[in-house]
Structures are given as C-alpha cells and as structure tokens.
Protein backbone atom coordinates (compact mmCIF):
# COMPACT_ATOMS: atom_id res chain seq x y z
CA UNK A 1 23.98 13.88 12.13
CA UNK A 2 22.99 15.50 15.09
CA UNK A 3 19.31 15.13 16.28
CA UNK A 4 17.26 18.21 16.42
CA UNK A 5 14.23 18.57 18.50
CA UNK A 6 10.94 17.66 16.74
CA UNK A 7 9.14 20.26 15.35
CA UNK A 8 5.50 20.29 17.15
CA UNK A 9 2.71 22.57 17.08
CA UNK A 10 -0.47 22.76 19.21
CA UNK A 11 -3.90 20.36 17.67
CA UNK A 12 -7.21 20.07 18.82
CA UNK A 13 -8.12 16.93 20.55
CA UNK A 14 -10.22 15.32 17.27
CA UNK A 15 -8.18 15.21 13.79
CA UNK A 16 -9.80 18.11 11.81
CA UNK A 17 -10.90 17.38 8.27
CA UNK A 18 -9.26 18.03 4.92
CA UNK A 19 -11.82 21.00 3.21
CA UNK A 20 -12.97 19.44 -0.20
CA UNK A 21 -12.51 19.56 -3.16
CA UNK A 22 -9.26 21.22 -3.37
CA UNK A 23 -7.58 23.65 -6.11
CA UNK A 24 -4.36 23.38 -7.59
CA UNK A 25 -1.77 20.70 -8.98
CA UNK A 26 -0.50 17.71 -7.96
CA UNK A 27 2.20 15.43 -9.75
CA UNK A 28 2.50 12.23 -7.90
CA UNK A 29 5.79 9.46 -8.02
CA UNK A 30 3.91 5.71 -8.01
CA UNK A 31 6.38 2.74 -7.97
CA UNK A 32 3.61 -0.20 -7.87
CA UNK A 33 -0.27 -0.87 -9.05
CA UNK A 34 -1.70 -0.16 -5.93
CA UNK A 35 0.13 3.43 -5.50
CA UNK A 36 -2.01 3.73 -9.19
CA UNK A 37 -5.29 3.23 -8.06
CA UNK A 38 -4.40 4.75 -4.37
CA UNK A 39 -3.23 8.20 -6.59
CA UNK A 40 -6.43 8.05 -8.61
CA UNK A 41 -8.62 7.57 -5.39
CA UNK A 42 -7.02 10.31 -3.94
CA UNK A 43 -7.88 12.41 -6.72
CA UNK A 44 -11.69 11.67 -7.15
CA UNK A 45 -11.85 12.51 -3.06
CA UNK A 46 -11.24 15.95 -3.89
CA UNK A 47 -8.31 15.80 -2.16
CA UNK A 48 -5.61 16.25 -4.60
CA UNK A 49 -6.70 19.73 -6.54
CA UNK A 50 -8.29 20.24 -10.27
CA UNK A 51 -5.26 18.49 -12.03
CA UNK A 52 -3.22 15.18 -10.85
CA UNK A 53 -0.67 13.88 -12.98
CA UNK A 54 0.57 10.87 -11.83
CA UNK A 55 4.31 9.53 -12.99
CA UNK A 56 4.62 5.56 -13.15
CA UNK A 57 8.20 4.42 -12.42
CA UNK A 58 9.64 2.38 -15.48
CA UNK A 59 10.04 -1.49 -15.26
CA UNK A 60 8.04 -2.48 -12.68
CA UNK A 61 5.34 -5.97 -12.88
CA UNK A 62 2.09 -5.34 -13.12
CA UNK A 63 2.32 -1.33 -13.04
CA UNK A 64 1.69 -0.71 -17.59
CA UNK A 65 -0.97 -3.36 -17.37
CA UNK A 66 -2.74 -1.33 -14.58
CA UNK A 67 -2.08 1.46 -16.44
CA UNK A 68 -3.66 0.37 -19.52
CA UNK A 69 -7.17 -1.13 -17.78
CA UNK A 70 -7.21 2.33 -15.48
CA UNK A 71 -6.79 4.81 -18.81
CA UNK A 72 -10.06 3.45 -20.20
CA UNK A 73 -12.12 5.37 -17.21
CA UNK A 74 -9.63 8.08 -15.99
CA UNK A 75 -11.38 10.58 -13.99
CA UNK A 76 -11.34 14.20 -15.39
CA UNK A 77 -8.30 16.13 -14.83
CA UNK A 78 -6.13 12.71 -14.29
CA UNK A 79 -3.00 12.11 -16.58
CA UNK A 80 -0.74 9.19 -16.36
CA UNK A 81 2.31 9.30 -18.34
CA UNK A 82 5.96 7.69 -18.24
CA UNK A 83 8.51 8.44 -15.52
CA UNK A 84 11.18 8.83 -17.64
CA UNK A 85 12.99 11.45 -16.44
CA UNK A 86 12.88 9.89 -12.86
CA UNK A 87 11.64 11.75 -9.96
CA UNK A 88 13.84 15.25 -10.73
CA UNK A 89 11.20 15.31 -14.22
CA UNK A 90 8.65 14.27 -12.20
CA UNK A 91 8.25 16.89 -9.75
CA UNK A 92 7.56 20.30 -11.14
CA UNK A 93 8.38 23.61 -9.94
CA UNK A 94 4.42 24.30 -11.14
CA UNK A 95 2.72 22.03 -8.99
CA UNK A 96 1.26 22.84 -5.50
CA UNK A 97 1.35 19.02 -4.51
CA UNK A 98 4.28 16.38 -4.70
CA UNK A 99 2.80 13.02 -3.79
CA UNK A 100 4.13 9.34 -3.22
CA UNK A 101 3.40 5.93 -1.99
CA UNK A 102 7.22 4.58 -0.83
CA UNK A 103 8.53 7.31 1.34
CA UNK A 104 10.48 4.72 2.82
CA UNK A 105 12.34 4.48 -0.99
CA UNK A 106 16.04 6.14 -0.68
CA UNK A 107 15.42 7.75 -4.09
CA UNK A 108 12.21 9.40 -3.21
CA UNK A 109 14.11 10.35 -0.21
CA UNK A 110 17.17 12.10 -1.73
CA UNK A 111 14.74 14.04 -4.36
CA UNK A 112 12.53 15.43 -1.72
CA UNK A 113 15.27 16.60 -0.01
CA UNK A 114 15.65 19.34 -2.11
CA UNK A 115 13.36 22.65 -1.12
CA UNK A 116 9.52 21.66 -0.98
CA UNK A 117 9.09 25.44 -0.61
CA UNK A 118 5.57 25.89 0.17
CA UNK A 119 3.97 22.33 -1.59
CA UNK A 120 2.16 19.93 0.29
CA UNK A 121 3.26 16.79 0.62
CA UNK A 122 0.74 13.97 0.00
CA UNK A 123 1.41 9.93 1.03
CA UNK A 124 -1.09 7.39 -0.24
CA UNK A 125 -0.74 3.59 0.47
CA UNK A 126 1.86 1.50 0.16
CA UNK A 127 0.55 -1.40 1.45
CA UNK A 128 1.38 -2.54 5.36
CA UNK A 129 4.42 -0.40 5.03
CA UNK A 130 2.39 2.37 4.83
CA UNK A 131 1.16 1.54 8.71
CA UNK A 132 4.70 1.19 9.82
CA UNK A 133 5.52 4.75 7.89
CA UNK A 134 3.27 6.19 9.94
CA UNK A 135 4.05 4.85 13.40
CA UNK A 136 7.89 6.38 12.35
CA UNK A 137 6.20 9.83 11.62
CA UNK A 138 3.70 9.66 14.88
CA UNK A 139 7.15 8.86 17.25
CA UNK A 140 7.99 11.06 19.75
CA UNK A 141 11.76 10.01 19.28
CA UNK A 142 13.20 10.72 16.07
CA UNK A 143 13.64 7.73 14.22
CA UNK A 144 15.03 6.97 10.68
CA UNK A 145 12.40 6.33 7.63
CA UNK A 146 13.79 3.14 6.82
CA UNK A 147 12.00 -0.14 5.89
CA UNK A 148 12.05 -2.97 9.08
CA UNK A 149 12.66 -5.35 6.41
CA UNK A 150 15.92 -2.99 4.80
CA UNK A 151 17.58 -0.88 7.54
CA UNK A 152 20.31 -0.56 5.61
CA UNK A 153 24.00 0.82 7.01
CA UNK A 154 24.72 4.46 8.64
CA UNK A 155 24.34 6.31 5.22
CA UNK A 156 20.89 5.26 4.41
CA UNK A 157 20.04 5.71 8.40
CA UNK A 158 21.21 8.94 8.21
CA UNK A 159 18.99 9.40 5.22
CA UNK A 160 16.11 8.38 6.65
CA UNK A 161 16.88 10.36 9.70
CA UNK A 162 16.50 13.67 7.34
CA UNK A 163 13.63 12.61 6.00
CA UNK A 164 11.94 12.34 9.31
CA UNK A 165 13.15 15.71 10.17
CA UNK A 166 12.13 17.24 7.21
CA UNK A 167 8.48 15.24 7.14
CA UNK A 168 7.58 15.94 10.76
CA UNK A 169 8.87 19.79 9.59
CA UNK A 170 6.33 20.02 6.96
CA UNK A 171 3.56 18.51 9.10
CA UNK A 172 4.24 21.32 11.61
CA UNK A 173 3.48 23.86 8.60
CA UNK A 174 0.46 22.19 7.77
CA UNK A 175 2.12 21.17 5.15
CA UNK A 176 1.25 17.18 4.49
CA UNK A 177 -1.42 14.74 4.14
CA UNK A 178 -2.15 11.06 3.98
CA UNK A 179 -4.95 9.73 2.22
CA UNK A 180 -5.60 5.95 3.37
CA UNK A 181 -7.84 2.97 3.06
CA UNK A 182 -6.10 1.43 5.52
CA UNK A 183 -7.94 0.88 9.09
CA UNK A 184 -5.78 3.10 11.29
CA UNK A 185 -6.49 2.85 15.40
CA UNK A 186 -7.46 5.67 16.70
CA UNK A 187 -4.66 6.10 18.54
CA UNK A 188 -2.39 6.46 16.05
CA UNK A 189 -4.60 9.29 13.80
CA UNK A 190 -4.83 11.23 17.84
CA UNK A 191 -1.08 11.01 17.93
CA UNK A 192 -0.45 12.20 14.12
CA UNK A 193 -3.02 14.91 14.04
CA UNK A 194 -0.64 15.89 17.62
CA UNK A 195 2.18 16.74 15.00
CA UNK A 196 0.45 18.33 12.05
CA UNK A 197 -0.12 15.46 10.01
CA UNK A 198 -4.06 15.22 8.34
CA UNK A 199 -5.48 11.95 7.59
CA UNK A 200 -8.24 11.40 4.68
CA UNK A 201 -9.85 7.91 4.60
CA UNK A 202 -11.33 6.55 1.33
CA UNK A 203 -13.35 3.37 0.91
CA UNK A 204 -12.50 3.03 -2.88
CA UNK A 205 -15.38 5.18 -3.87
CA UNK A 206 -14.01 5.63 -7.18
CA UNK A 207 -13.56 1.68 -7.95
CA UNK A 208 -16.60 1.22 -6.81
CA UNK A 209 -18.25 2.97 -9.13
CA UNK A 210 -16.60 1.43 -12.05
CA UNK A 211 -18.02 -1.76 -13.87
CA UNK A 212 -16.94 -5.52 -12.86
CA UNK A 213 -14.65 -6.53 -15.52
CA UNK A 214 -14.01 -10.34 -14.29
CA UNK A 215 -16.05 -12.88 -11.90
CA UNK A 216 -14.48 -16.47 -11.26
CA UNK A 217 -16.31 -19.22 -10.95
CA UNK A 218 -14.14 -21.33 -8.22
CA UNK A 219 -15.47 -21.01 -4.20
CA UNK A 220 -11.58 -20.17 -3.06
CA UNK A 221 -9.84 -17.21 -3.67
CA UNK A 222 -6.17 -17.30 -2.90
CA UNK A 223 -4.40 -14.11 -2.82
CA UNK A 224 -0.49 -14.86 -3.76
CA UNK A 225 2.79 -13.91 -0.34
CA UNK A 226 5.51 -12.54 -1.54
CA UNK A 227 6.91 -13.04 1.94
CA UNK A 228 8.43 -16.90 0.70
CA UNK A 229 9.82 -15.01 -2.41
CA UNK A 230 11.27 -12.09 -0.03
CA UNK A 231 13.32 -14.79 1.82
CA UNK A 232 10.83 -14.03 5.04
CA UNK A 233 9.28 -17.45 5.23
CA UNK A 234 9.79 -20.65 3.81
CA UNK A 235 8.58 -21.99 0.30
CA UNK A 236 7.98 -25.49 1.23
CA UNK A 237 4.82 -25.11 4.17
CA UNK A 238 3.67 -21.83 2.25
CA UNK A 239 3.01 -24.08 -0.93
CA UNK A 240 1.42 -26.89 1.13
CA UNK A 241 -0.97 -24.52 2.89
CA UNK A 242 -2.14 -23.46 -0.58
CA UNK A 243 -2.39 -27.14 -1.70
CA UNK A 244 -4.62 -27.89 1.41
CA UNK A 245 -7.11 -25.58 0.30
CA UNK A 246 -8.03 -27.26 -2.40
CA UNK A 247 -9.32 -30.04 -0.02
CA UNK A 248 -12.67 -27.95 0.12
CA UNK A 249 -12.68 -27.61 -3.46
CA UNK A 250 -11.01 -25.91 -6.49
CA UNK A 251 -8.87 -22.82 -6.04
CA UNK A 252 -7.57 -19.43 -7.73
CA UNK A 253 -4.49 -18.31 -7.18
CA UNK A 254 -3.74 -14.97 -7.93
CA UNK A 255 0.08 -14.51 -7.54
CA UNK A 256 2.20 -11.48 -5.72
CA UNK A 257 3.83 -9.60 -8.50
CA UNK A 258 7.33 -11.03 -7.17
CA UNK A 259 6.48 -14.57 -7.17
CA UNK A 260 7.71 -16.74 -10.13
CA UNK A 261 9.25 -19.28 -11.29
CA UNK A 262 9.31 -23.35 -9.84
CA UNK A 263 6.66 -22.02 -7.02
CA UNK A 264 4.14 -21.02 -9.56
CA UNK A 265 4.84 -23.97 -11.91
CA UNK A 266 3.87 -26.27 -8.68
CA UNK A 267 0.74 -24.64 -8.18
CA UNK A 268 -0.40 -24.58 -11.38
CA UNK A 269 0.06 -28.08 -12.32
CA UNK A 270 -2.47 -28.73 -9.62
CA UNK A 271 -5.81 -30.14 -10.52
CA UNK A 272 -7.51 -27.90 -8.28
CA UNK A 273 -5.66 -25.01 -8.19
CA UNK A 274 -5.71 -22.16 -11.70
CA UNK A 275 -3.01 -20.02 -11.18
CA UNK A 276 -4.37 -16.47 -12.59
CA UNK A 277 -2.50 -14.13 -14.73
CA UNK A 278 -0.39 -11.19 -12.81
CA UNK A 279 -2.10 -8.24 -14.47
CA UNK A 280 -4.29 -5.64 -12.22
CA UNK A 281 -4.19 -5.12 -8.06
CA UNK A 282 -6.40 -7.79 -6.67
CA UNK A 283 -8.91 -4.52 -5.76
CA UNK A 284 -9.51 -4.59 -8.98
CA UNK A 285 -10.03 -8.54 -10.11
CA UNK A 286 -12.13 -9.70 -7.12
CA UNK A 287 -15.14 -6.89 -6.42
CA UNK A 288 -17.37 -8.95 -8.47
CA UNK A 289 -16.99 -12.22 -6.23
CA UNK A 290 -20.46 -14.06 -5.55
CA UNK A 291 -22.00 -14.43 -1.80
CA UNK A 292 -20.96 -17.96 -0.83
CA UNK A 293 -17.21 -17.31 -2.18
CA UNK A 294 -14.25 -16.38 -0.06
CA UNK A 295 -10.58 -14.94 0.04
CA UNK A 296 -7.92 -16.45 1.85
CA UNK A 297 -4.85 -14.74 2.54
CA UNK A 298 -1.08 -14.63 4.25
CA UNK A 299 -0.76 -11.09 6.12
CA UNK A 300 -1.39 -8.89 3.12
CA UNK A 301 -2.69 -5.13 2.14
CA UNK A 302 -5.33 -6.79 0.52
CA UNK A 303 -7.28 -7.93 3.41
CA UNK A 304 -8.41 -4.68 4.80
CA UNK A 305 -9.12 -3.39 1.28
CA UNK A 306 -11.03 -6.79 0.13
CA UNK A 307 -13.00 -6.66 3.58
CA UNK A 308 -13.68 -2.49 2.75
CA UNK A 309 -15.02 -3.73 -1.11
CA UNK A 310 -16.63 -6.32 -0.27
CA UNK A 311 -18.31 -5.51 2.74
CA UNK A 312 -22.14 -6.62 2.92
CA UNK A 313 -21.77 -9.15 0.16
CA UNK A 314 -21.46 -12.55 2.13
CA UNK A 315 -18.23 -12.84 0.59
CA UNK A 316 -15.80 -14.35 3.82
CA UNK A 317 -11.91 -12.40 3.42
CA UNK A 318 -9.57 -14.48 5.67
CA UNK A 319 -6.56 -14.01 6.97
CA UNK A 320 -4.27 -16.41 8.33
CA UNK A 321 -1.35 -15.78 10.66
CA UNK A 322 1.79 -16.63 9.95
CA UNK A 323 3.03 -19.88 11.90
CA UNK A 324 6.16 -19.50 13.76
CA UNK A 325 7.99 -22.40 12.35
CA UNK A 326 7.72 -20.71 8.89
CA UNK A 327 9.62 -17.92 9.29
CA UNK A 328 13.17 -17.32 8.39
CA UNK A 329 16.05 -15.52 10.24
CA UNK A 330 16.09 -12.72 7.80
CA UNK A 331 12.44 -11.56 9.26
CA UNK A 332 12.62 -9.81 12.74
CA UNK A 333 10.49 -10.49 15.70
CA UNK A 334 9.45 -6.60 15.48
CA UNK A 335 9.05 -7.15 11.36
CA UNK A 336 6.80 -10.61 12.25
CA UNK A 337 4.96 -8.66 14.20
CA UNK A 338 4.15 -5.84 11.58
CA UNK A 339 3.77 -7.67 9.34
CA UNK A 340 1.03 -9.98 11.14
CA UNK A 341 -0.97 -6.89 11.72
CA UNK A 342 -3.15 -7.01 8.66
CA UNK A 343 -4.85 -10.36 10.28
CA UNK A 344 -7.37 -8.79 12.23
CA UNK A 345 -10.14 -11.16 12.71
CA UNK A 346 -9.28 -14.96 13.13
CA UNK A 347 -10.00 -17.14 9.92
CA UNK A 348 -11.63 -20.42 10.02
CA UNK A 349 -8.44 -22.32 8.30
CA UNK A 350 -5.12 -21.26 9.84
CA UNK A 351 -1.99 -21.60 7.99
CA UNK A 352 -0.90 -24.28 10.43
C-alpha cells in the first residue's frame, strides 16, 4: 500500500474545547470493563449526545458482571445490551457517533473501514494502550495502528496502515474525539489538536457520585499484572514480590482478569494474602479505601485512575517499576518502556 501524505489542517496554538452537552446518537463497541465505565463517563460529560447505547462484546471476564453492578444506576439515556450481531449490528446507519476503546483491535479495524460518512468517531480508554494509540495518531510519519505487544505480519500492518490514514482523515474533518482519564503531557494534546484530533478529560465524575459498595479492611492493596500471564515477565519474582508485601502486614489481591490458575492458587493459600473475586474494574472496588491504606501496583491503567479517585484521601497508590531481570524476550525494549510509563512517581517498595 502506498503511503499518502497525511491529511493536516491548520489549529490554534491551545486545544479548543468540546461544546457541551452534545445532541445526537452514539452506539459504542466495548471489549473490556473499563471501556464500560470509560463509555458511561463519556456519556454523563455531555460528550456523547442525548442517547448512548453501548454494545458489550460476548465472552469476555469480568465484562456481564460489570454490566450487571453498572445497570443498577445507568445514567438517563444509557442502554447496554448484547453484541450479538458483532460490530456490523452494532454500528447503525442512525447514529451520529461510532465509538470504541481497542482501535488497535483488527476487527474494529476492518468494520470501520467501511464509509463513516459524516459520524464522529469517539475513542475512550483502553488502558496504557490507549497512550501508545495516541502517540501513533499524533506521528508525523504514517505509522500502522498495531499493538507494540502484536505487530503482527504485512496483512495486519497494512491494516493498521489504513486505519491511520483513515483516522488522521477524519481528524482533519473535525471528525473525532478522545475522551480520557488518562494524564496526557502536554505535548502530546499540542501535537494532536495540530491534526484535528479533540481531547476531553474526565476525572470519573460520574463514579464519583455513585455510592461505595465495598471497603476492605487489610492496609495493602495489591492490584493483580497480567504482564507474567502475557508471557512479558516472569511468574516466579512477580509472585515473590507479592509475597514480600505481606511482610508489613496482610494483603488483598485483586487479580487481572487474565490471571488464573497455579499463580492464583499460590497466592491465595497465603496466610496473609486474600485473593479477591474478579468481578468489577478496580475503579470501582477500591474508592472507598480508608486514609492510612495503600495500593501497590506493577505498571498498570489503574494507577493514574486510583491516584485521580483517590486524590486528597491519604490513601498512598504506588507504582513499582518493572526490574530488568524480570522481563522476557517476548517484551521489547520500546514495549518495556511503554509499558513502564504508568509509574510516574517513585514508590517506597520497588519490585526489586
């Protein structure tokens, strides 16, 4: 495929804002528990229009348990429902909005390359990929929408080479938004508002709002990798590091939705150490923590949104870099350094 120009378009200096609230109809495509709540946060900014219906991809941990706690507090003029259909049923001819949270996903990928006509498109987050998504949009080279992890052979490059083309092409029309909770550097939001693309913050207002549901009693929140169970680092030092925790007392461990299996049996047959049940995002189970408690994490999503939540509260949200030794071949150095990004303020008990 040969590489076209990008598509640019003059910007002020300063990102403008979004006008709100908005009119109109969004469907949205959300593949894991966080896209849920990211949709539904999206929606109570004002930022989605006066209807959002958001379609939950079939099969996936975690996502109908969401669901289910989420449905008891909707927001007006939010429906979830089944994706069935797939994506094709999901996406309307009716709707002014088409929004995801993977548009790194080859299946997202090949439905939205069908005509967006005049819609908006509309990312949310999708954890720290959703970072990396956005340095791919903000380059001045073309570059393929492909996961660092997944690169995948010529056919999926190409792919993702479309979908850049066709992304940076709606951004030039106006024509998409990203609505974040993530802590992006200025830099970056100068350089995307530079080629059409608008960026809405959100602090979780809607969660916030919402009653605490669960407190825990133990001083040590541990917020489950999936980065052993990806192949990324090893098992053996990440299950010691979570074992030495418990040296300053008892521990909860709130698993990744892909971790099972011998790893989890380990922990939990720890005196110190209660391994949680995988139902909600971790947003959701620890807003209620006590001052005096604190979160320890690997490089994860959660830290920047834990830190937003529970801002204020004396509640401590580490996180720990990932020790060289740990990781595997099958992580990059450019992927290692991604993925590391999430640990922005040094915590008191490394991983080492």
């Amino acid at each position: 495929m040969s590489q076209l120009p990008a598509p640019r378009r003059a910007h002020p200096a300063a990102p403008r804002a979004v006008a709100r609230p908005r009119h109109g109809r969004a469907t949205f495509w959300v593949e894991s528990p966080l896209q849920l709540l990211s949709a539904i946060e999206a929606h109570t900014a004002g930022l989605t229009g006066d209807a959002t219906a958001v379609n939950l991809r079939p099969g996936v941990a975690g996502l109908e348990s969401t669901r289910t706690t989420l449905e008891r507090a909707l927001p007006a003029g939010v429906v979830l429902r089944e994706g069935i259909g797939g994506l094709g049923a999901a996406w309307g001819s009716h709707h002014h909005r088409w929004g995801v949270g993977d548009l790194h996903s080859g299946q997202v990928q090949r439905a939205l390359l069908a005509p967006l006509g005049e819609r908006e498109l509309v990312i949310i987050d999708d954890g720290l990929a959703t970072l990396a998504l956005l340095e791919q949009l903000a380059s001045e080279k073309p570059v393929p929408l492909v996961r660092q992890s997944a690169p995948g052979g010529s056919q999926r490059r190409a792919l993702g080479l479309a979908m850049w083309h066709l992304t940076r092409a709606r951004a030039a029309a106006g024509k998409v938004l990203v609505v974040t909770a993530m802590p992006l550097p200025q830099a970056l939001r100068r350089r995307l508002a530079d080629v059409g693309v608008a960026v809405e913050g959100h602090r979780f207002e809607w969660l916030r709002a919402q009653p605490v549901e669960e407190t825990f009693s133990e001083p040590t929140m541990v917020v489950g990798s999936a980065l052993a169970a990806d192949g990324l680092i090893r098992e053996e030092p990440y299950l010691r590091w979570v074992e030495s925790l418990t040296e300053e007392g008892p521990l909860s461990y709130f698993p990744h939705r892909r971790e099972r299996g011998d790893a989890l049996a380990r922990l939990a047959a720890h005196p110190r150490i209660t391994v949680r049940p995988n139902t909600v995002p971790v947003e959701m189970r620890l807003r209620g923590l006590f001052p005096g408690q604190r979160v320890q994490a690997l490089p994860s999503t959660a830290i920047p949104s834990l830190r937003l939540l529970l801002g204020g509260r004396d509640v401590r949200v580490h996180g720990s870099r990932v020790p060289d030794a740990w990781w595997t071949a099958a992580a990059s150095p450019e992927l290692r350094a991604h993925l590391q990004s999430s640990v922005l303020s040094p915590s008191p008990r490394s991983a080492e």
